[in-house]
C-alpha atoms as a PDB file:
ATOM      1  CA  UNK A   1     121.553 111.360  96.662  1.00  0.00           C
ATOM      2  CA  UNK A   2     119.397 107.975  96.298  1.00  0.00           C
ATOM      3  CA  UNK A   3     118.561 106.402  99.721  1.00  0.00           C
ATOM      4  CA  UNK A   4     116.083 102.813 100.500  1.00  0.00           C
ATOM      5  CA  UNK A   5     115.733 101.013 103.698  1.00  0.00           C
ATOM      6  CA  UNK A   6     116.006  96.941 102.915  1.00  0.00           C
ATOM      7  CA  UNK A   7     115.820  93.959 105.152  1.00  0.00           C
ATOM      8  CA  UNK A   8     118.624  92.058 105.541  1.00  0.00           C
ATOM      9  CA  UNK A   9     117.457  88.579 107.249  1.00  0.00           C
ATOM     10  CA  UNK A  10     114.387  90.627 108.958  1.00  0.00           C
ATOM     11  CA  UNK A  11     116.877  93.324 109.974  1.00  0.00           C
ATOM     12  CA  UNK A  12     115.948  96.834 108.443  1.00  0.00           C
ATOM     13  CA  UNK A  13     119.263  98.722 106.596  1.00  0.00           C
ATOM     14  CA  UNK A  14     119.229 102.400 105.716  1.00  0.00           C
ATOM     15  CA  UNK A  15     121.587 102.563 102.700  1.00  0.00           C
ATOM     16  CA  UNK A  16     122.210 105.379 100.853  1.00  0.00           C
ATOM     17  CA  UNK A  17     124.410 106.770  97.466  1.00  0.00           C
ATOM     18  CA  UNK A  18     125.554 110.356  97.207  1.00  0.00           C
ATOM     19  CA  UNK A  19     126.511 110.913  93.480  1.00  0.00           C
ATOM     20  CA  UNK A  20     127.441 114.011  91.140  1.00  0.00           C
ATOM     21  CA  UNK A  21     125.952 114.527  87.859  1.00  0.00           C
ATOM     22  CA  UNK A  22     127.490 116.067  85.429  1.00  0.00           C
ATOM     23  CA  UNK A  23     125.006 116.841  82.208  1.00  0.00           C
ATOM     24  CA  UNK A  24     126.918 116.554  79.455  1.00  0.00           C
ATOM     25  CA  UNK A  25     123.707 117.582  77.121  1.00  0.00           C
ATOM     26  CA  UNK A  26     120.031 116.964  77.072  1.00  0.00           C
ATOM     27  CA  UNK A  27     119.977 113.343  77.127  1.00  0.00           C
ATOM     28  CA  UNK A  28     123.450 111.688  78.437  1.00  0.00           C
ATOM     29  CA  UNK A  29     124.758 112.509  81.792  1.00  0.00           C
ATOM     30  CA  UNK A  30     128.584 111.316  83.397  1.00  0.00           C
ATOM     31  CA  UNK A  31     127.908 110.157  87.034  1.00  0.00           C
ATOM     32  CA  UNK A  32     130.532 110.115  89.560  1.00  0.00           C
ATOM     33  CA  UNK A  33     129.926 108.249  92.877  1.00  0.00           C
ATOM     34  CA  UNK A  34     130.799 110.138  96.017  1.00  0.00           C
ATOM     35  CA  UNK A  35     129.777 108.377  99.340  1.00  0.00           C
ATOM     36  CA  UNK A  36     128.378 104.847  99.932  1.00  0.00           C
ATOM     37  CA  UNK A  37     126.281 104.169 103.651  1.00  0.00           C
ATOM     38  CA  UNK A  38     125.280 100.660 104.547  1.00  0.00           C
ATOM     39  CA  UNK A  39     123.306 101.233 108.013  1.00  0.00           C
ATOM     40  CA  UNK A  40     126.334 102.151 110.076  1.00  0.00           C
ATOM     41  CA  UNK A  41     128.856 101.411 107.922  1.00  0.00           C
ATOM     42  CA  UNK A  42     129.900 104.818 105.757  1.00  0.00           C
ATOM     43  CA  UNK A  43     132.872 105.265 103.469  1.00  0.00           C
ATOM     44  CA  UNK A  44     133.908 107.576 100.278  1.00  0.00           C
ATOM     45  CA  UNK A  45     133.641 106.115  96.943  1.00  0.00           C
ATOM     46  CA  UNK A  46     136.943 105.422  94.976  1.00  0.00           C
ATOM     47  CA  UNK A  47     137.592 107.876  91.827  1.00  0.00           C
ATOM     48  CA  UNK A  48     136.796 105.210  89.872  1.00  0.00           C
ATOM     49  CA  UNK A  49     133.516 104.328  90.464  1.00  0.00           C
ATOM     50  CA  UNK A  50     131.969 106.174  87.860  1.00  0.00           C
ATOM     51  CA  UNK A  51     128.999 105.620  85.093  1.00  0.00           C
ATOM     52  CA  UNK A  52     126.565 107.104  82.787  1.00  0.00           C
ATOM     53  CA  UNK A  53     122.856 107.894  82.415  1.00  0.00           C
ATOM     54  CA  UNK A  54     121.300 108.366  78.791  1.00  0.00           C
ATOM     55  CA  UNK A  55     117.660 109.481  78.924  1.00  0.00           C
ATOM     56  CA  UNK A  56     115.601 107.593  76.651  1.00  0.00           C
ATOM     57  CA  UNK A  57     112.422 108.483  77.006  1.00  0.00           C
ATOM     58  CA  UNK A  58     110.756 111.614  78.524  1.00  0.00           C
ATOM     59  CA  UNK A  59     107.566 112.874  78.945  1.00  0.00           C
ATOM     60  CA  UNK A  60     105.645 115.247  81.471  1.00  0.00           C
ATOM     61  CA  UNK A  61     105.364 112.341  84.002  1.00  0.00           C
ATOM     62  CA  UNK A  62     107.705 109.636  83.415  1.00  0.00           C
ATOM     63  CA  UNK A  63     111.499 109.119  82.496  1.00  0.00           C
ATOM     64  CA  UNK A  64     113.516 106.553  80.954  1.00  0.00           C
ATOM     65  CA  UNK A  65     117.031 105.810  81.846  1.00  0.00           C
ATOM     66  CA  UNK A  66     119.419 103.295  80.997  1.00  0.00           C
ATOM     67  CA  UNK A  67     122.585 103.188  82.590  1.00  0.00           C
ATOM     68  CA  UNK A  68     126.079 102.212  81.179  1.00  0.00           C
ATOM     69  CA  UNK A  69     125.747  98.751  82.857  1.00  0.00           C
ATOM     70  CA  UNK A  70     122.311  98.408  80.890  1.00  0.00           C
ATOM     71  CA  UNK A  71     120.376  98.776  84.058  1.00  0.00           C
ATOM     72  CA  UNK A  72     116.968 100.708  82.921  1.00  0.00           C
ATOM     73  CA  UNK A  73     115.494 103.346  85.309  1.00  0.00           C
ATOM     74  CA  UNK A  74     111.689 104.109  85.427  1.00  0.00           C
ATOM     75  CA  UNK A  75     110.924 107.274  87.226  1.00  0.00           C
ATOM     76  CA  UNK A  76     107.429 108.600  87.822  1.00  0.00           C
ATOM     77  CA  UNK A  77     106.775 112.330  88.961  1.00  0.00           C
ATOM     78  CA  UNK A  78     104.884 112.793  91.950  1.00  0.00           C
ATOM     79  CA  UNK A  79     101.645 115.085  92.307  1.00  0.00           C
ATOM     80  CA  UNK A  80     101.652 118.266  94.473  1.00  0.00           C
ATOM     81  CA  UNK A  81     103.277 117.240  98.282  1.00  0.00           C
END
């Protein structure tokens, strides 16, 4: 699940993608997109929306991802909560 609050003309918009991931090894992983919520507006994703993640880059603290559509992901671990 990935979820962001935007503004849309001043207005603020929970949306929100549920996903399963399906590892295929270490570094490449199938995605297939489940649910899809625009503020009140929620509906299932088709069977075809589907993609890819392929790690390229990992270390203790940060993780490189690049999706199928060439989109690159930058993810930073947290400290202790």
């Amino acid at each position: 699940e990935n979820s962001e609050v935007v503004s849309y003309f001043g207005v603020k918009v929970p949306r929100k993608i549920t996903a399963e991931l399906k590892p295929e090894n270490n570094q490449f992983t199938n995605v297939q997109f489940k649910r899809f919520v625009l503020g009140p507006i929620e509906f299932d994703a088709p069977e075809k929306f589907k993609g890819s993640l392929d790690v390229t880059y990992l270390d203790d603290e940060l993780r490189l991802t690049r999706g199928d559509k060439g989109n690159i992901f930058v993810l930073t671990r947290l400290g202790d909560l």
